[in-house]
Protein backbone atom coordinates (compact mmCIF):
# COMPACT_ATOMS: atom_id res chain seq x y z
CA UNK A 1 112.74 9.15 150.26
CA UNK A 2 109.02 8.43 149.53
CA UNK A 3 107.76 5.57 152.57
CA UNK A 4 103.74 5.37 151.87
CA UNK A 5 103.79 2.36 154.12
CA UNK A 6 101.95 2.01 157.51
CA UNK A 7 102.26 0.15 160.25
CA UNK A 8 98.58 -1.24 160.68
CA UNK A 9 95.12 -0.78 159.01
CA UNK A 10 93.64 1.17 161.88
CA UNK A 11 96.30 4.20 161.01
CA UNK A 12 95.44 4.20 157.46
CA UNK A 13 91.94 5.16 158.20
CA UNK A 14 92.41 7.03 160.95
CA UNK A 15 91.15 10.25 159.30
CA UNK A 16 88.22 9.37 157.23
CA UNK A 17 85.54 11.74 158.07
CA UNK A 18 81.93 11.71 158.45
CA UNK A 19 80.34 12.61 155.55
CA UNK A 20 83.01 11.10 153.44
CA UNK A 21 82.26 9.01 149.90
CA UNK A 22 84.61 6.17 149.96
CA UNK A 23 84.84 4.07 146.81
CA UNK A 24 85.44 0.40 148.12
CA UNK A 25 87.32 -2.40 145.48
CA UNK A 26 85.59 -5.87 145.31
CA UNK A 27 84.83 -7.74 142.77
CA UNK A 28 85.04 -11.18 144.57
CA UNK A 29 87.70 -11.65 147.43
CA UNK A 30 90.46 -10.86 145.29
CA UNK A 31 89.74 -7.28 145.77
CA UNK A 32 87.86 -7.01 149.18
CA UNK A 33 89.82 -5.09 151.71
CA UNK A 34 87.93 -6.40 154.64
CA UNK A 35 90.55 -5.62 157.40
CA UNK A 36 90.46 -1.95 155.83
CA UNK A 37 87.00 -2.01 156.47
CA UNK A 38 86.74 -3.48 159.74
CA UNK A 39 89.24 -1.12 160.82
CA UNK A 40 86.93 1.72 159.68
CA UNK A 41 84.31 0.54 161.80
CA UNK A 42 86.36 0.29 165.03
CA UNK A 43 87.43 3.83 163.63
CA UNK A 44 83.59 5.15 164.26
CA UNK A 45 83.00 7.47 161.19
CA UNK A 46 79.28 7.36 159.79
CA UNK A 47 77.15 9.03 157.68
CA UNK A 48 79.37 7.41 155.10
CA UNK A 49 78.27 7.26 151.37
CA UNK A 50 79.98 3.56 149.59
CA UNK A 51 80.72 3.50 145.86
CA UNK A 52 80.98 -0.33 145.51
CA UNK A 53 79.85 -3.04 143.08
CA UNK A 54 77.62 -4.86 145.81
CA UNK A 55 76.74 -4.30 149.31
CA UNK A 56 78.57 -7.48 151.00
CA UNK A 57 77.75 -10.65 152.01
CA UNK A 58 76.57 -12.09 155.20
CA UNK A 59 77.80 -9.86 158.60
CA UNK A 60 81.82 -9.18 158.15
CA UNK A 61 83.13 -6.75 155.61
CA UNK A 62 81.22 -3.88 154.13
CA UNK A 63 77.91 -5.68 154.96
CA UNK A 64 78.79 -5.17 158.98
CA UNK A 65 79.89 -1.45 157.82
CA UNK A 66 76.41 -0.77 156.84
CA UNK A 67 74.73 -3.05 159.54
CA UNK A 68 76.47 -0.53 161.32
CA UNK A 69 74.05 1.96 160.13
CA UNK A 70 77.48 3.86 159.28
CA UNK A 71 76.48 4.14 155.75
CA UNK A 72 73.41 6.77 154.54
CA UNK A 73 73.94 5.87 151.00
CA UNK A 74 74.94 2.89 148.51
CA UNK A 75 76.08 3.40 145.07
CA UNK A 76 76.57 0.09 143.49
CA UNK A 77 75.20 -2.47 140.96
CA UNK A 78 74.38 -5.86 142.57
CA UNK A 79 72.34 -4.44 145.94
CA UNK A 80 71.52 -8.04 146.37
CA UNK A 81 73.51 -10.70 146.25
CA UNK A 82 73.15 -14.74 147.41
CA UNK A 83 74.32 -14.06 151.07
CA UNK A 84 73.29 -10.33 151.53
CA UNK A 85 70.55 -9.81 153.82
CA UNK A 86 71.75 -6.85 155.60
CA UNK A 87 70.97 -4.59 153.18
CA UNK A 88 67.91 -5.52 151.55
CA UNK A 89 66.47 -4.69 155.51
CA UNK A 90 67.39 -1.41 155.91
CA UNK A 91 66.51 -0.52 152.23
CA UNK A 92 63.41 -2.12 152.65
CA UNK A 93 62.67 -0.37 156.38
CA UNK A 94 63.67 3.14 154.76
CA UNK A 95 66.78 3.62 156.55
CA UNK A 96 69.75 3.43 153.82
CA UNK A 97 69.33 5.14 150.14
CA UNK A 98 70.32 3.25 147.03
CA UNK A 99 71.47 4.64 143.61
CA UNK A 100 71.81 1.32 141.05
CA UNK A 101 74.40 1.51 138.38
CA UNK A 102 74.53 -0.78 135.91
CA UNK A 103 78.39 -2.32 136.09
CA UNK A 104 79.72 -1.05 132.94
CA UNK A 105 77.97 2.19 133.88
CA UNK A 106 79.71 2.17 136.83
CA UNK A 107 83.32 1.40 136.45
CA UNK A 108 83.12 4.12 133.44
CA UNK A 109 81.80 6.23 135.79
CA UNK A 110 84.63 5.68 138.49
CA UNK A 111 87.48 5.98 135.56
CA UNK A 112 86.11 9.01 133.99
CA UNK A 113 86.19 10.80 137.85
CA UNK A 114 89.86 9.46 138.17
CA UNK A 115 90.41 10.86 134.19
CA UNK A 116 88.99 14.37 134.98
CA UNK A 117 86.00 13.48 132.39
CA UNK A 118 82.88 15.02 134.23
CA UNK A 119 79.92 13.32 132.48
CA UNK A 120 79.87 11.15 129.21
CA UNK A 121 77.38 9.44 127.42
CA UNK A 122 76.07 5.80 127.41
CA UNK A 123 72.77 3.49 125.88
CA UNK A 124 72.80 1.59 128.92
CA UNK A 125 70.03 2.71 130.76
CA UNK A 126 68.03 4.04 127.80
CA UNK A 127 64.64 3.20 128.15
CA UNK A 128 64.95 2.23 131.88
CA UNK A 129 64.31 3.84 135.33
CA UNK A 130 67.37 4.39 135.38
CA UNK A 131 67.56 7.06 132.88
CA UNK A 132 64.43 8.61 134.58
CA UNK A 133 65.21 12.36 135.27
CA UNK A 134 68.55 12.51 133.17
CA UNK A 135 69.84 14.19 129.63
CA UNK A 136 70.01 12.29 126.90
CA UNK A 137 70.69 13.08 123.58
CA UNK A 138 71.12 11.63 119.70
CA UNK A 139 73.96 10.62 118.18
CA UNK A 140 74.24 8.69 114.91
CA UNK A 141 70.70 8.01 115.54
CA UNK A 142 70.99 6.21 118.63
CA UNK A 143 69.85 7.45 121.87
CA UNK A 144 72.39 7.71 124.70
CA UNK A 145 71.89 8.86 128.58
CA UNK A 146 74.62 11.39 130.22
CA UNK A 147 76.23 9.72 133.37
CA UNK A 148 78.80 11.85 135.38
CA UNK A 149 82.22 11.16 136.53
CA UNK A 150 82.05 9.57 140.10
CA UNK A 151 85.31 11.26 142.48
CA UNK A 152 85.77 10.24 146.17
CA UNK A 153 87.03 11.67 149.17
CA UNK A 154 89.09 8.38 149.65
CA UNK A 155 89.36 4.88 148.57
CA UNK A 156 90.04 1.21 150.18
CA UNK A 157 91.61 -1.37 148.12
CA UNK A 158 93.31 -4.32 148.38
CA UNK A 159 96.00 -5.21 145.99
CA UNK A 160 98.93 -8.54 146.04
CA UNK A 161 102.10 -6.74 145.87
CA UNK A 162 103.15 -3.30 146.81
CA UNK A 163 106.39 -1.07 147.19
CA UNK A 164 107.06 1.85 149.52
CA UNK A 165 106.05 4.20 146.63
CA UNK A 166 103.03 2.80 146.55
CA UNK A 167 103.01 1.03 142.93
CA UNK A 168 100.97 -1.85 143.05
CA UNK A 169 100.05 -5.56 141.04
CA UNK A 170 96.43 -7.16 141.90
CA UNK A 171 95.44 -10.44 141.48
CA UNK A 172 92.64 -11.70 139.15
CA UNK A 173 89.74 -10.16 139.87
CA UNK A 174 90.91 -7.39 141.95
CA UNK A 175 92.34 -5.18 138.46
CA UNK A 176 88.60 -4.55 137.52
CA UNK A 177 87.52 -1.96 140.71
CA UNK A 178 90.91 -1.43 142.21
CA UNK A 179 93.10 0.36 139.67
CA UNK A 180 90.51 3.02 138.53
CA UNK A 181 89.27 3.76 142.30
CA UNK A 182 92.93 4.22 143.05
CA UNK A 183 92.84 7.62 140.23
CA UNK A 184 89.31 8.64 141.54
CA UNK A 185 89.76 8.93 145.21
CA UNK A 186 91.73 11.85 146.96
CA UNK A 187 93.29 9.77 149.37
CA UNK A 188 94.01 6.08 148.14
CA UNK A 189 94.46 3.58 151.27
CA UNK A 190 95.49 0.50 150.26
CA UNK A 191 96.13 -3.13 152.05
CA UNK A 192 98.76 -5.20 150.50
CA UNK A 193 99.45 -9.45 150.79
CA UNK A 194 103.09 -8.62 150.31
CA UNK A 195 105.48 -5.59 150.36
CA UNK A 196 108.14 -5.71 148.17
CA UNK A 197 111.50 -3.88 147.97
CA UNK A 198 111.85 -1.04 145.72
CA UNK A 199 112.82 -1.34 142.56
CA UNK A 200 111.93 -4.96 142.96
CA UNK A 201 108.03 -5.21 140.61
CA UNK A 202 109.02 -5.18 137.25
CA UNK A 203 108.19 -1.39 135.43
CA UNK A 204 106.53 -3.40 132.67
CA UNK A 205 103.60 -5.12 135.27
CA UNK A 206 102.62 -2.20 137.32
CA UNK A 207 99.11 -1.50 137.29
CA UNK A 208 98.35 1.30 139.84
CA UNK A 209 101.60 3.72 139.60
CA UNK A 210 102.86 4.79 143.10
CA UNK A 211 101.56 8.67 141.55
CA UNK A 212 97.81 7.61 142.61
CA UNK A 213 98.58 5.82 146.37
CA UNK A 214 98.55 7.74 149.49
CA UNK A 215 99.00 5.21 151.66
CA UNK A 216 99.79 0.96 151.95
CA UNK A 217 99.79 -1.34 154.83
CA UNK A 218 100.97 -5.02 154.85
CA UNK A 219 98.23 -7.98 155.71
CA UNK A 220 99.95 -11.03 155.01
CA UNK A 221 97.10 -13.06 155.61
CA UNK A 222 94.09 -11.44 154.33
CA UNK A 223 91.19 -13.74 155.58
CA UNK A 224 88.13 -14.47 152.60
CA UNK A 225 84.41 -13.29 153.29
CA UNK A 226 83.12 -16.56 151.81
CA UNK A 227 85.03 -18.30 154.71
CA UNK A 228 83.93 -15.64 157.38
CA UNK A 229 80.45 -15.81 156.18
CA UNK A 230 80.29 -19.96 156.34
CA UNK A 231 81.23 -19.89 159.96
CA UNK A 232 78.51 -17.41 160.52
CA UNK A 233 80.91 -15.01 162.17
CA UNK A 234 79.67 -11.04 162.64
CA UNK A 235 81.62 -8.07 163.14
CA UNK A 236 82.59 -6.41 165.58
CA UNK A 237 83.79 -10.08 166.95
């Protein structure tokens, strides 16, 4: 009998590598796995390169990851966001690279490495810096820019409900990052609010099929970055 649950967030990170690219779900606290990711920095590995849409806010989450210096590389769209500060330093002082995606760019990019699609072609950047040094072509007399496919060696997201196969339901925001990082990552590590018996989430509202999870652990009581970032807390605590 397939069990993909684990019995704490430290264990379902325990072998991420250095050197790894680790696609990280977001898109407000919905999706924000931030005990996955503070587990991963008690865990120690660096040289990390993040496919995320931001870099974090304040000290806590993925902002302490790269305040960490843990991460060589950021792959995201909003670098900057009201409470990110970590970041723009080290970008600014040299010490972290940046590639900017624009978001549609981006989640295309992340579904077409989970689809097996290696490149495709958009008109977002056309015209830009963004398109500086890459193909573009014609078509129908409108120029578009080839993006390729984005894969990862693993990825953390956090989902609402969860069986021991590993299909999963999100909540609001967290179906726009989490489902398609789920099919691009080798290993999917994922923190549920809730396990659930099996059998018990409806076959008609299952988002992420239990095919594309690896592994799940339970956090009941997933705390919010807003909150962690108004009491001005920083982690390691």
């Amino acid at each position: 009998m397939i069990n993909k649950i684990v019995d704490s967030a430290a264990e379902a990170v325990k072998d991420i590598h250095d050197g790894a690219i680790i696609m990280i779900s977001g898109f407000g606290e919905a999706g924000s796995p931030i005990e996955l990711i503070h587990a991963l920095i008690d865990q120690g590995a660096k040289n990390l390169t993040i496919v995320s849409n931001n870099t974090g806010s304040g000290n806590v989450g993925l902002a302490a990851l790269i305040e960490q210096k843990r991460v060589k590389k950021m792959i995201c769209s909003f670098p900057r966001t009201a409470n990110s500060t970590v970041f723009p330093e080290l970008y600014n002082a040299g010490e972290i690279e940046l590639e900017l995606v624009p978001q549609g760019t981006l989640a295309e990019r992340i579904r077409a490495g989970g689809a097996g699609v290696p490149a495709f072609y958009t008109p977002a950047s056309v015209n830009t810096p963004l398109a500086e040094g890459k193909e573009s072509r014609i078509f129908d007399g409108i120029e578009y820019v080839l993006e390729r496919g984005i894969k990862a060696d693993f990825s953390l997201v956090k989902c609402e409900q969860a069986d021991r196969y590993g299909n999963l339901t999100y909540h609001a925001t967290a179906r726009n990052f989490g489902p398609i990082m789920c099919t691009a990552a080798k290993k999917a590590i994922v923190q549920t609010k809730k396990v659930v018996d099996a059998g018990s989430i409806d076959p008609e509202v299952v988002v992420t099929p239990g095919i594309f999870v690896n592994r799940v652990v339970e956090v009941s009581e997933p705390v919010n970055e807003s909150d962690l970032v108004a009491q001005k807390l920083k982690y390691p605590w």
